[in-house]
PDB file of N, CA and C in Angstrom:
ATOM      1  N   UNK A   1     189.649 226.542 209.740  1.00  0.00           N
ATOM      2  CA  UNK A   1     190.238 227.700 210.369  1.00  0.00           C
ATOM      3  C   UNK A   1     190.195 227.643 211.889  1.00  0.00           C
ATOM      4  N   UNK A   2     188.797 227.388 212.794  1.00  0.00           N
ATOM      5  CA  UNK A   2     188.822 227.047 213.794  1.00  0.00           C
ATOM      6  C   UNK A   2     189.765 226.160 214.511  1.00  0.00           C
ATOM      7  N   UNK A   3     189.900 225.203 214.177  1.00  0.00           N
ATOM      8  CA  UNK A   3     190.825 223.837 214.618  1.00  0.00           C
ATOM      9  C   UNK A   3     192.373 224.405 214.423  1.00  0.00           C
ATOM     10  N   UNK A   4     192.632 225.219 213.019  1.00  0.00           N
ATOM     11  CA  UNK A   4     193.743 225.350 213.038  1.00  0.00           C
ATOM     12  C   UNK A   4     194.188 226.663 214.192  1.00  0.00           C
ATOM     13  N   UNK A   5     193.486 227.535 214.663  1.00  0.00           N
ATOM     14  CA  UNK A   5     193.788 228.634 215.409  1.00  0.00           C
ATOM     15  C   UNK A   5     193.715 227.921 216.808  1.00  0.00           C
ATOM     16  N   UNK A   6     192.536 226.868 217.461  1.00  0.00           N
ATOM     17  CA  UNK A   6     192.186 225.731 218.333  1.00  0.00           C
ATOM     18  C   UNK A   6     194.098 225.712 218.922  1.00  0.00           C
ATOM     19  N   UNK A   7     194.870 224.901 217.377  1.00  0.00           N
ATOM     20  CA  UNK A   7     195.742 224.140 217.721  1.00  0.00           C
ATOM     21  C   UNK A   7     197.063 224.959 218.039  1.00  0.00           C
ATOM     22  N   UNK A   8     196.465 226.017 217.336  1.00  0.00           N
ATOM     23  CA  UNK A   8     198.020 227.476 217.681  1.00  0.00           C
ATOM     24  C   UNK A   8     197.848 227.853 219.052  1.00  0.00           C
ATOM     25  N   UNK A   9     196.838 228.128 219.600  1.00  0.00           N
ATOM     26  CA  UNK A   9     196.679 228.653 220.916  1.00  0.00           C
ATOM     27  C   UNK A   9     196.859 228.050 222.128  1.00  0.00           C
ATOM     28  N   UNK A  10     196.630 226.423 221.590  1.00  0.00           N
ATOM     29  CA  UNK A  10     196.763 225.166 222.687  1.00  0.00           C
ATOM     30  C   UNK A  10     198.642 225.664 222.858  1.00  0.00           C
ATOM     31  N   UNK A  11     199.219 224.995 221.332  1.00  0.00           N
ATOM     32  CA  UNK A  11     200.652 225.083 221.555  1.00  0.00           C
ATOM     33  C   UNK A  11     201.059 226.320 222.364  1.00  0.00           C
ATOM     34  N   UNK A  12     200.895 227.397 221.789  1.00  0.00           N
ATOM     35  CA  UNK A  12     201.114 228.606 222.806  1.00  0.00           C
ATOM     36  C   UNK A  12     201.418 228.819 223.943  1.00  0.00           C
ATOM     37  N   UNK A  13     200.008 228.591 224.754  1.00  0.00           N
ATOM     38  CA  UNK A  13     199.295 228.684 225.920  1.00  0.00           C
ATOM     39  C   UNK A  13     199.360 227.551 226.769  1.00  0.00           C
ATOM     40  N   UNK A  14     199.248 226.622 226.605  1.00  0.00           N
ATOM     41  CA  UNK A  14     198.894 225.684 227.512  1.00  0.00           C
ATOM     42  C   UNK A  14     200.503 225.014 227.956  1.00  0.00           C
ATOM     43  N   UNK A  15     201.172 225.141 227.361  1.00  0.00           N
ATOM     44  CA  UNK A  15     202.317 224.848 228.139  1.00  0.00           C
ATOM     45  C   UNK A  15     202.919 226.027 229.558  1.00  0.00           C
ATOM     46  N   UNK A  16     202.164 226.983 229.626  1.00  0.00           N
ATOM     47  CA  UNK A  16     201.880 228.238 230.384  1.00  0.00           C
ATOM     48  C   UNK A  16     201.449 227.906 232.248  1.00  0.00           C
ATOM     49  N   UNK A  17     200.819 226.643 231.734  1.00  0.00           N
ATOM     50  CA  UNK A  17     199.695 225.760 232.897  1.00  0.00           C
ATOM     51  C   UNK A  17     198.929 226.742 233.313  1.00  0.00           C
ATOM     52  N   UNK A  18     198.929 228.183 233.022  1.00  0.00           N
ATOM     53  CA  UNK A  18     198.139 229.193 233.782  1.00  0.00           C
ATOM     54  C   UNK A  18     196.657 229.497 232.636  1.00  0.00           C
ATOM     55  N   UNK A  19     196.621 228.833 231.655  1.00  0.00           N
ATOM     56  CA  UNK A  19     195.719 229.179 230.325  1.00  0.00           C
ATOM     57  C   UNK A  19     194.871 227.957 229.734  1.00  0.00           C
ATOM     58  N   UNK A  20     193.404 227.953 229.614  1.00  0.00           N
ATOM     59  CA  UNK A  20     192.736 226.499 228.963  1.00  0.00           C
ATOM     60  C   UNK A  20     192.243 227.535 227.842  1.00  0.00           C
ATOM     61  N   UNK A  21     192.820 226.754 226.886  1.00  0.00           N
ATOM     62  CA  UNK A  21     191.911 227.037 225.750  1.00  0.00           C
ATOM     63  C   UNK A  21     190.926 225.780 225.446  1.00  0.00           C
ATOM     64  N   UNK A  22     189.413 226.759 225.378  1.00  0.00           N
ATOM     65  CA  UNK A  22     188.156 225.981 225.349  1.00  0.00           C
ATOM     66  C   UNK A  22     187.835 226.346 223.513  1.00  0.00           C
ATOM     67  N   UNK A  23     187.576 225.366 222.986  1.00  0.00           N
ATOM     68  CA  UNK A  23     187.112 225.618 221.436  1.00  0.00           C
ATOM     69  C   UNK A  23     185.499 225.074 221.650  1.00  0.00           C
ATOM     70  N   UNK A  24     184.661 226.375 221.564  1.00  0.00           N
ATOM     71  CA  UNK A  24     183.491 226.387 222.102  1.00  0.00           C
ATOM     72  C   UNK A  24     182.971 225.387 220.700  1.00  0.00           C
ATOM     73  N   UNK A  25     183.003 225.739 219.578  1.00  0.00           N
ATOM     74  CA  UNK A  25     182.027 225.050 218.486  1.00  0.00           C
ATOM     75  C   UNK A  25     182.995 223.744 218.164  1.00  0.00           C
ATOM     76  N   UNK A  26     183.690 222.995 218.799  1.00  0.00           N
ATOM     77  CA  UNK A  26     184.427 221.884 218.642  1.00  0.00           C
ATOM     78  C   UNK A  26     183.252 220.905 218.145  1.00  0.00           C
ATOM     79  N   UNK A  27     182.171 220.914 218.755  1.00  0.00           N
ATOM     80  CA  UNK A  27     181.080 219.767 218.751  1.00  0.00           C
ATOM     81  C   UNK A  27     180.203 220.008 217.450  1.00  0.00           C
ATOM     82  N   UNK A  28     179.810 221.099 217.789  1.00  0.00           N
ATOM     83  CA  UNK A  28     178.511 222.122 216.540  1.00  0.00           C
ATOM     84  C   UNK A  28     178.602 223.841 217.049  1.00  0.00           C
ATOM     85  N   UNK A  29     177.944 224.153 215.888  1.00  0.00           N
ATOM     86  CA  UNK A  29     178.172 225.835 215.774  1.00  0.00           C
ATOM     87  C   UNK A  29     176.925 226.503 216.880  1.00  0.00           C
ATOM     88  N   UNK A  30     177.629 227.174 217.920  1.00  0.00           N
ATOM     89  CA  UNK A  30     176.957 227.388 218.975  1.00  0.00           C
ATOM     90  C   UNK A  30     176.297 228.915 218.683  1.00  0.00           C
ATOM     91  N   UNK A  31     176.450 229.172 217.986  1.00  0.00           N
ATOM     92  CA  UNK A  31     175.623 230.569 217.711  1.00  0.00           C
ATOM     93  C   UNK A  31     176.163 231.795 218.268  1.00  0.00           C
ATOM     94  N   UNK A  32     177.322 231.075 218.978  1.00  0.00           N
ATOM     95  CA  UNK A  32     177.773 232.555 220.238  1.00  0.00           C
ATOM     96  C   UNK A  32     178.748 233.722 219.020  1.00  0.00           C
ATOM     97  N   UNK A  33     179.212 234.955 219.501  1.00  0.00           N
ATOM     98  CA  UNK A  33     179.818 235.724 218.902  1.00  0.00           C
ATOM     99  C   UNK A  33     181.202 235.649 218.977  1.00  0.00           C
ATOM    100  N   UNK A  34     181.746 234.963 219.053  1.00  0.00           N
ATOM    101  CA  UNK A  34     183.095 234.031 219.341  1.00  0.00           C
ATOM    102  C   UNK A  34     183.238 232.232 219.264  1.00  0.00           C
ATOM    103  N   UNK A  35     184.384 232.188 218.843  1.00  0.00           N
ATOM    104  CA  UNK A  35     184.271 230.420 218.485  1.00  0.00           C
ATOM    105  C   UNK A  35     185.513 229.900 219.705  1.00  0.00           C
ATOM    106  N   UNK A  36     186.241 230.457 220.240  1.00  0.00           N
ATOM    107  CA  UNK A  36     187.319 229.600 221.369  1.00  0.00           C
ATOM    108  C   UNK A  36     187.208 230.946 222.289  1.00  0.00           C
ATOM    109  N   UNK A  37     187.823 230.447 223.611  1.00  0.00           N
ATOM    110  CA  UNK A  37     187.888 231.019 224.811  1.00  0.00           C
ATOM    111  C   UNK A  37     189.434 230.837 224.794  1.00  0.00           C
ATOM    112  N   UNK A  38     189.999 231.458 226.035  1.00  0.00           N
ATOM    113  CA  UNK A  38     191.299 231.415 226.398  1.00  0.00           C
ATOM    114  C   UNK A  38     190.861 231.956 228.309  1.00  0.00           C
ATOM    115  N   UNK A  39     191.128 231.307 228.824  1.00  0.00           N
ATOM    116  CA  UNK A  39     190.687 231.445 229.972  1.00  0.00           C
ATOM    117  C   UNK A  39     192.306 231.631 231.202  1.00  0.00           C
ATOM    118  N   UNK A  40     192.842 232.325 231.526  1.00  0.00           N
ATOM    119  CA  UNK A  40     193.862 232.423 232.557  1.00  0.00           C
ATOM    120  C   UNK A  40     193.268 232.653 234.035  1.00  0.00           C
ATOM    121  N   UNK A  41     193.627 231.278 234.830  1.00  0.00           N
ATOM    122  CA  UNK A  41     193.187 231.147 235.763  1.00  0.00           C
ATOM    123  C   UNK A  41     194.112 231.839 236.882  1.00  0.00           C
ATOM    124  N   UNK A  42     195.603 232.328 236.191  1.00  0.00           N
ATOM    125  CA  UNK A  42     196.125 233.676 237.716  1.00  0.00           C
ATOM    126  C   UNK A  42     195.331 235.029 237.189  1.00  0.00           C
ATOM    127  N   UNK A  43     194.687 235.587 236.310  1.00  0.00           N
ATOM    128  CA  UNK A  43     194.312 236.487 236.501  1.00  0.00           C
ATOM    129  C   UNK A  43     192.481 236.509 236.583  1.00  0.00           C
ATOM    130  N   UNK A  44     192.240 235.146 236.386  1.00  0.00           N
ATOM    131  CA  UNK A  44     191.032 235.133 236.280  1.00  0.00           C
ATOM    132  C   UNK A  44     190.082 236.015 235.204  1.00  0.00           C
ATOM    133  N   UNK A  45     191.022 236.528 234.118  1.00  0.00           N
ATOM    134  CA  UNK A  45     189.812 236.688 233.141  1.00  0.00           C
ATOM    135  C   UNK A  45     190.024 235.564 231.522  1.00  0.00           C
ATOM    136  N   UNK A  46     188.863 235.939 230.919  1.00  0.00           N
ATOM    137  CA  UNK A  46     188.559 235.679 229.328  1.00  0.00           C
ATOM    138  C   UNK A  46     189.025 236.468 228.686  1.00  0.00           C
ATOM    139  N   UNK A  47     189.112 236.012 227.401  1.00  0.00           N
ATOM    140  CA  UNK A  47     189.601 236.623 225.780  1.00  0.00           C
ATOM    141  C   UNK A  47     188.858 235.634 225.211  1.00  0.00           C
ATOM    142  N   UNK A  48     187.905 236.281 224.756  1.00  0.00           N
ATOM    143  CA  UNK A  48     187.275 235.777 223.508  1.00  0.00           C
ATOM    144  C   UNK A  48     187.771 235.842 222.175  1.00  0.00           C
ATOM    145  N   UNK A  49     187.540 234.470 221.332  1.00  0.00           N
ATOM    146  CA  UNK A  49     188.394 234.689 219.950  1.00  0.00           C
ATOM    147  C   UNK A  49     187.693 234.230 218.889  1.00  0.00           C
ATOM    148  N   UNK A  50     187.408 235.519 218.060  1.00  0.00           N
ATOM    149  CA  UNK A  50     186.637 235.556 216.649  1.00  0.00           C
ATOM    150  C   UNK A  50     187.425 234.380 215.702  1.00  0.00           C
ATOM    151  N   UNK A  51     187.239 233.591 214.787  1.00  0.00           N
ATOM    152  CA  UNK A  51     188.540 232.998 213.787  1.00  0.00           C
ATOM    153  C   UNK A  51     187.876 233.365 212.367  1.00  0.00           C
ATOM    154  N   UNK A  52     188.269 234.255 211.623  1.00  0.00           N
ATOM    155  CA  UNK A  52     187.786 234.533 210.285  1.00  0.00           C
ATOM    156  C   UNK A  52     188.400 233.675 209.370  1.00  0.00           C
ATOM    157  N   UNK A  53     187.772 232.899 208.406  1.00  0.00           N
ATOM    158  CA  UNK A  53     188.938 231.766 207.810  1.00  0.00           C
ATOM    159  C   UNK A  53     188.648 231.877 206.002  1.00  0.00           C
ATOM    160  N   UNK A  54     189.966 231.403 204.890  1.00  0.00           N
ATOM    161  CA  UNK A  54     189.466 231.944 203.726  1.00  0.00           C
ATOM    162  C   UNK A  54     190.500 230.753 203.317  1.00  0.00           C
ATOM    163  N   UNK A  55     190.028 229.905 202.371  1.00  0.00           N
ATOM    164  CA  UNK A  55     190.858 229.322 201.754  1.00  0.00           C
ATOM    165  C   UNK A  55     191.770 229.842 200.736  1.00  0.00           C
ATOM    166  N   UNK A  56     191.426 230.986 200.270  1.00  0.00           N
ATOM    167  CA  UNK A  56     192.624 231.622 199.479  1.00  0.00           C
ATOM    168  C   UNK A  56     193.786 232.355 200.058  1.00  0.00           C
ATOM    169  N   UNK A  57     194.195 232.566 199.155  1.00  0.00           N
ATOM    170  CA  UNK A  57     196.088 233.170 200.095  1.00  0.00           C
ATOM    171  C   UNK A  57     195.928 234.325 200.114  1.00  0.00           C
ATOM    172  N   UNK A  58     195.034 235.339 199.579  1.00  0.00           N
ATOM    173  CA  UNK A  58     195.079 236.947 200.109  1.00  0.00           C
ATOM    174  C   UNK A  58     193.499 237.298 199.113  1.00  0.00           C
ATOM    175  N   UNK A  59     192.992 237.323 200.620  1.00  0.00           N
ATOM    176  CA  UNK A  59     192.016 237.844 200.963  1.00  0.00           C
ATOM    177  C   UNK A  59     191.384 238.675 202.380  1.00  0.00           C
ATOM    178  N   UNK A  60     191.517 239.756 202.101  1.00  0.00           N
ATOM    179  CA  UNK A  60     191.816 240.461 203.352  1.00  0.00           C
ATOM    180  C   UNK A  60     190.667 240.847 203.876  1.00  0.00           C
ATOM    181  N   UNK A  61     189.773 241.070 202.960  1.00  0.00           N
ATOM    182  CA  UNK A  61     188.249 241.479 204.049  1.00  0.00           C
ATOM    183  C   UNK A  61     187.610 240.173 204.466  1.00  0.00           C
ATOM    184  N   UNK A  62     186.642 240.352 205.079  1.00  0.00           N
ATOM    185  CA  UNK A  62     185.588 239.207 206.069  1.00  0.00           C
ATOM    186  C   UNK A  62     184.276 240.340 206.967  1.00  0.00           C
ATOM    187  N   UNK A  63     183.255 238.841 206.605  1.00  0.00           N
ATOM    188  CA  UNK A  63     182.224 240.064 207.743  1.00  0.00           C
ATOM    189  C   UNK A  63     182.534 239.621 209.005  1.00  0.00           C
ATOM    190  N   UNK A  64     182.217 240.747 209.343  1.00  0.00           N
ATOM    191  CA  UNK A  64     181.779 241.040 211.045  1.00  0.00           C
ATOM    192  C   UNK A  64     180.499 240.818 211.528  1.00  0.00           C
ATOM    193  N   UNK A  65     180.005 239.892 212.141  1.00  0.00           N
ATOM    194  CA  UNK A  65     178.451 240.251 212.545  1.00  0.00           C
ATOM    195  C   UNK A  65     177.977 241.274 213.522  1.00  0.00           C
ATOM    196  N   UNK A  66     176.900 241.907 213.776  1.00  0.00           N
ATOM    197  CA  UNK A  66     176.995 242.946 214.779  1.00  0.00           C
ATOM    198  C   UNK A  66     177.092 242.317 216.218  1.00  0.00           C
ATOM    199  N   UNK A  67     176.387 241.256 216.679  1.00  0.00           N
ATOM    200  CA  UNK A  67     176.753 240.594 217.869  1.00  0.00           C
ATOM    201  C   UNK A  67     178.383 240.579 218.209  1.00  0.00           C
ATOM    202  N   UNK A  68     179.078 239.899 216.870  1.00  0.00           N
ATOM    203  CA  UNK A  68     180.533 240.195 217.385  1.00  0.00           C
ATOM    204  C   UNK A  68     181.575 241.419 217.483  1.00  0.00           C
ATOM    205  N   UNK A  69     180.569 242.524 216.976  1.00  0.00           N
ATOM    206  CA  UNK A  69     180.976 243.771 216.607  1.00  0.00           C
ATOM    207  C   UNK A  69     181.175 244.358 218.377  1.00  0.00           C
ATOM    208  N   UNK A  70     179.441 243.953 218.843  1.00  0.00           N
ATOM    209  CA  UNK A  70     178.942 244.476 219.594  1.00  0.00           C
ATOM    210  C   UNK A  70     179.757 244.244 221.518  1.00  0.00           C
ATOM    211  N   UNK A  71     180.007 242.504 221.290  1.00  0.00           N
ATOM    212  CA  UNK A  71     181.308 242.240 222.186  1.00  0.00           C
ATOM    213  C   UNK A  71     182.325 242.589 222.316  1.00  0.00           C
ATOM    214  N   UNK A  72     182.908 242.906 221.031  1.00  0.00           N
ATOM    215  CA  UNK A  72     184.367 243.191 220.723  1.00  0.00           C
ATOM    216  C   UNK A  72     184.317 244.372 221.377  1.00  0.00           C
ATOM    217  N   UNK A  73     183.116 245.746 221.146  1.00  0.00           N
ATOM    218  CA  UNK A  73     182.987 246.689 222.073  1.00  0.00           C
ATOM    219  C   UNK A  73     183.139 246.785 223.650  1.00  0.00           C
ATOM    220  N   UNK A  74     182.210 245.611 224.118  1.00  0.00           N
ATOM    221  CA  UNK A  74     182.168 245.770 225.053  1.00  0.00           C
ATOM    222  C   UNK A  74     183.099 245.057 226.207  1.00  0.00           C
ATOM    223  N   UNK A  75     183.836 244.215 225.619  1.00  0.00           N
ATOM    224  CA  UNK A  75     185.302 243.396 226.318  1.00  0.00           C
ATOM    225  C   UNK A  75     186.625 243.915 225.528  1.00  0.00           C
ATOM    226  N   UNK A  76     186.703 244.708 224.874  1.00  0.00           N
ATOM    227  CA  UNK A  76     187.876 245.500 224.014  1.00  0.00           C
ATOM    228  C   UNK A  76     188.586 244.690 224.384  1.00  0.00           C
ATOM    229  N   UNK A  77     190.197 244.265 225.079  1.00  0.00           N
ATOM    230  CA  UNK A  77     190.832 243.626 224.635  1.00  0.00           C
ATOM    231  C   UNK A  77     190.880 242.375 225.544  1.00  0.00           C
ATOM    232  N   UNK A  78     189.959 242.175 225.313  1.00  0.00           N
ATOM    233  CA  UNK A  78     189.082 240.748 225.810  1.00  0.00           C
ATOM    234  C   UNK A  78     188.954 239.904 224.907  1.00  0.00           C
ATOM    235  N   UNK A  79     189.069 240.403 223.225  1.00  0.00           N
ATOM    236  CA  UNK A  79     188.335 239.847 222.068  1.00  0.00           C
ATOM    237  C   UNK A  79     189.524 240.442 221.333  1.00  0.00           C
ATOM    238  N   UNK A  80     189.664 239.166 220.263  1.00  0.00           N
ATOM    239  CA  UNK A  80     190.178 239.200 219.652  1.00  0.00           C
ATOM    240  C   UNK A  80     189.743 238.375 218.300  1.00  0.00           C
ATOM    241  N   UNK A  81     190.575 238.946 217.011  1.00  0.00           N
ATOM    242  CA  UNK A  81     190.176 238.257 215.801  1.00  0.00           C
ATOM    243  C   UNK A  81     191.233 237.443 215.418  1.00  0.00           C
ATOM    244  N   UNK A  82     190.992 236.260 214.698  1.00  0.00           N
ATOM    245  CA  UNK A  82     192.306 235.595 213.945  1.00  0.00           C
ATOM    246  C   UNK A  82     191.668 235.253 212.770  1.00  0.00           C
ATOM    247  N   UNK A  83     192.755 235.877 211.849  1.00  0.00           N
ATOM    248  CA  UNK A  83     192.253 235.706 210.525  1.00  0.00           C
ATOM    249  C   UNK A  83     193.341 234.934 209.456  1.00  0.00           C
ATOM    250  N   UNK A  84     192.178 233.543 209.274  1.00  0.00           N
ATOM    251  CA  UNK A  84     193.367 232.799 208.581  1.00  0.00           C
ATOM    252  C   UNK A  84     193.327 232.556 206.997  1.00  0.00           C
ATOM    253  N   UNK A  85     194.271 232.202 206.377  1.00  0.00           N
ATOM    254  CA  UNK A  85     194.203 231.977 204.978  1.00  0.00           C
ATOM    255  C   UNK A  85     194.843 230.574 204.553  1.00  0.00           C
ATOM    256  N   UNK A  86     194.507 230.537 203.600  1.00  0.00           N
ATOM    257  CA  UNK A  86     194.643 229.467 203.168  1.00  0.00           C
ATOM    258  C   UNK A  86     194.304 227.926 203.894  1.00  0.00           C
ATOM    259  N   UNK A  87     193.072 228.443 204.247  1.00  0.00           N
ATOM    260  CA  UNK A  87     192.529 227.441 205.534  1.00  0.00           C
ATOM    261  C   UNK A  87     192.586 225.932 204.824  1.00  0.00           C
ATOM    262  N   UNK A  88     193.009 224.581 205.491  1.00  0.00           N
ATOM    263  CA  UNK A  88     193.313 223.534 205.244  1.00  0.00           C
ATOM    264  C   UNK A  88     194.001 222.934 204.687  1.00  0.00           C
ATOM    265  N   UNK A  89     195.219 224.025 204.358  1.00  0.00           N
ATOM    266  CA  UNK A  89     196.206 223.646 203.215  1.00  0.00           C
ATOM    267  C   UNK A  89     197.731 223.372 204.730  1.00  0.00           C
ATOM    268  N   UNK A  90     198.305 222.802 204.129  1.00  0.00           N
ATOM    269  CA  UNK A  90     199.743 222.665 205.031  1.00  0.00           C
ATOM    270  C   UNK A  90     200.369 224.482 205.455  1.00  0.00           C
ATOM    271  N   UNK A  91     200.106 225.254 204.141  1.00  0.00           N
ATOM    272  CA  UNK A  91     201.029 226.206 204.622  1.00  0.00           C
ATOM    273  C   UNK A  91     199.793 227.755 205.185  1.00  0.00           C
ATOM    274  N   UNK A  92     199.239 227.099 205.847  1.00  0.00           N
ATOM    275  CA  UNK A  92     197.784 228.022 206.668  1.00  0.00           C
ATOM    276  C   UNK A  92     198.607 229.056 207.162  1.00  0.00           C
ATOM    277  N   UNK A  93     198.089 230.153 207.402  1.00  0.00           N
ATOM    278  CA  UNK A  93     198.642 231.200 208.220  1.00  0.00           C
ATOM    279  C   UNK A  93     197.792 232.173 209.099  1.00  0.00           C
ATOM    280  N   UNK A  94     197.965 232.508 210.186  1.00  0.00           N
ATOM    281  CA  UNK A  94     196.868 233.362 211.183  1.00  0.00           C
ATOM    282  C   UNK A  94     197.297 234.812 211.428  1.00  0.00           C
ATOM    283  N   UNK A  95     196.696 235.573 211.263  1.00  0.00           N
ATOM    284  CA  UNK A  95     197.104 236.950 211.633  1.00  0.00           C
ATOM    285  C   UNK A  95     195.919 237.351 212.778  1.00  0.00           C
ATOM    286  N   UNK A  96     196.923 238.153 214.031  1.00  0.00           N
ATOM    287  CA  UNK A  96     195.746 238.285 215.076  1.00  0.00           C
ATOM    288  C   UNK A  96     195.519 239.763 215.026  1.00  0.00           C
ATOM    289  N   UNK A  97     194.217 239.749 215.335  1.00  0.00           N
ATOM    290  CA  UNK A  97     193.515 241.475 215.717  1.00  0.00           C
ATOM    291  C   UNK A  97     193.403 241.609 216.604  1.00  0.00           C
ATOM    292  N   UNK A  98     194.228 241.842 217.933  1.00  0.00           N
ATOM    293  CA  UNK A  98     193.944 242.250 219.510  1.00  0.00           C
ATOM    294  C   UNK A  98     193.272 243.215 219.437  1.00  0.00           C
ATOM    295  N   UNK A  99     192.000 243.190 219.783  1.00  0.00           N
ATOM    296  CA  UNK A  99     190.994 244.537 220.385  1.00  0.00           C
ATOM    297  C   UNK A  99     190.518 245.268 218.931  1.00  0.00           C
ATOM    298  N   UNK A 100     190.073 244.705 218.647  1.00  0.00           N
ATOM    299  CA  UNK A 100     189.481 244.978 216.938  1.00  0.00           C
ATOM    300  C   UNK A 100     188.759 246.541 216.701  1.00  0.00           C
ATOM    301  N   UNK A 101     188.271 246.561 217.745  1.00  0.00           N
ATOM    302  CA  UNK A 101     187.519 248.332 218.030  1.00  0.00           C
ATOM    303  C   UNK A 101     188.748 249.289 218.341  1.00  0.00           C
ATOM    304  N   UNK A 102     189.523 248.920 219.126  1.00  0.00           N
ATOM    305  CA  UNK A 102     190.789 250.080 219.024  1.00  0.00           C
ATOM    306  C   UNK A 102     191.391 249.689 218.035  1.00  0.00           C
ATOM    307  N   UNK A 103     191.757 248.838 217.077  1.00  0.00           N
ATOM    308  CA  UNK A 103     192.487 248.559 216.316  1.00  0.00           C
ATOM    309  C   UNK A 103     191.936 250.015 214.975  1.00  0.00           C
ATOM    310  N   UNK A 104     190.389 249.775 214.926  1.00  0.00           N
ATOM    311  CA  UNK A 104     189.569 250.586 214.114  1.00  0.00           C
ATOM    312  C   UNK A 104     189.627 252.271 214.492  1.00  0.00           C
ATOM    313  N   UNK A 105     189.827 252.301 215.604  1.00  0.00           N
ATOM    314  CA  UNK A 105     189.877 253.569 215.699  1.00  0.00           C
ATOM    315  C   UNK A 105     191.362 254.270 216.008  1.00  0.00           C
ATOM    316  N   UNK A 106     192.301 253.522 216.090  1.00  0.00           N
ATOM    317  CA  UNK A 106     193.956 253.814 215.747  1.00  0.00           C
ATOM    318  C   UNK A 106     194.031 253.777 214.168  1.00  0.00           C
ATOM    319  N   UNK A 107     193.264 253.411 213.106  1.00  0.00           N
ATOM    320  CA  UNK A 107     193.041 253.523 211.598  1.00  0.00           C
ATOM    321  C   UNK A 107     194.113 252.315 211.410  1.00  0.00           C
ATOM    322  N   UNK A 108     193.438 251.129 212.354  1.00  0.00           N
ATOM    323  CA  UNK A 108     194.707 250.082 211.775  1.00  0.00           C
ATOM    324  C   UNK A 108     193.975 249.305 210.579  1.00  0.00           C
ATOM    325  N   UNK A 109     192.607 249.197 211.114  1.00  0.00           N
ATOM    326  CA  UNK A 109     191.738 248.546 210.500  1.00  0.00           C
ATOM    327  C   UNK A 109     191.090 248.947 209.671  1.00  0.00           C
ATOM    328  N   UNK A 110     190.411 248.743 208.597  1.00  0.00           N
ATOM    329  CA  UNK A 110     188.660 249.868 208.272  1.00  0.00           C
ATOM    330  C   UNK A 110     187.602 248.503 208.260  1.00  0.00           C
ATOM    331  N   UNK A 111     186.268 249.098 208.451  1.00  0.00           N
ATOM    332  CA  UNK A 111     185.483 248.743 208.543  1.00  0.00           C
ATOM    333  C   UNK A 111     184.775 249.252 207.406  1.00  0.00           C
ATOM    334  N   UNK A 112     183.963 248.611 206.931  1.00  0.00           N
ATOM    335  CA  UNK A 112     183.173 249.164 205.859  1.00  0.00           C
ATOM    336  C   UNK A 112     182.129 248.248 205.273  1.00  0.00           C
ATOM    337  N   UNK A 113     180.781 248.590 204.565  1.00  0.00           N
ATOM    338  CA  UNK A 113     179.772 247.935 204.318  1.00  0.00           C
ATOM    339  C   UNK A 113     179.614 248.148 203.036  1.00  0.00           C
ATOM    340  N   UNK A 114     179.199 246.874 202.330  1.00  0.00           N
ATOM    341  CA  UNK A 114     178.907 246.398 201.372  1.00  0.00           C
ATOM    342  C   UNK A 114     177.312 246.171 200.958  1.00  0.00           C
ATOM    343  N   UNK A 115     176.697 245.943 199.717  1.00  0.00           N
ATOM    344  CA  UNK A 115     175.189 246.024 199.515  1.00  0.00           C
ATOM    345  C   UNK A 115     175.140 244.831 197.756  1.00  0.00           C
TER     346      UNK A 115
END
């Protein structure tokens, strides 16, 4: 899922020359609350990017950890989610969550806990 969102954002963006996308856990899993950066050097900020990934074709929930809960708060649309399916198959697909906390509180999203 990573690599494949990695390779959507490169195509995207980087022909832009104004945007590096950095894929932070490219090497090993860095523990951070986000797995790629997107960095625009005319405005000089970040967007951090969650990648939720599911090898099946519809599966719509995923956890949230609170660290990434807790960023997504505090950089709102700084952070973003991509949530992919059918991870490693040819016909993969990404759906993005710009600003996942307003998304939740416009009732785009729900949030909800499980036991």
């Amino acid at each position: 899922g990573e690599a494949f969102v990695f390779d959507l954002l490169k195509a995207q963006l980087e022909p832009l020359r104004s945007h590096i996308v950095n894929w932070v856990n490219e090497e090993q899993e860095s523990g951070l609350p986000y797995d790629l950066t997107i960095t625009d050097s005319m405005t000089r900020t970040t967007t951090y990017v969650e990648v939720k990934s599911t090898r099946q074709a519809e599966k719509s929930a995923f956890e949230i950890t609170e660290p990434e809960w807790q960023l997504a708060s505090q950089v709102g649309q700084g952070y973003h989610i991509y949530r992919v399916v059918r991870a490693g198959f040819p016909d993969a697909r990404a759906t993005q969550i710009p600003d996942p906390v307003l998304q939740w509180r416009l009732k785009r999203v729900m949030v909800y806990m499980a036991i």
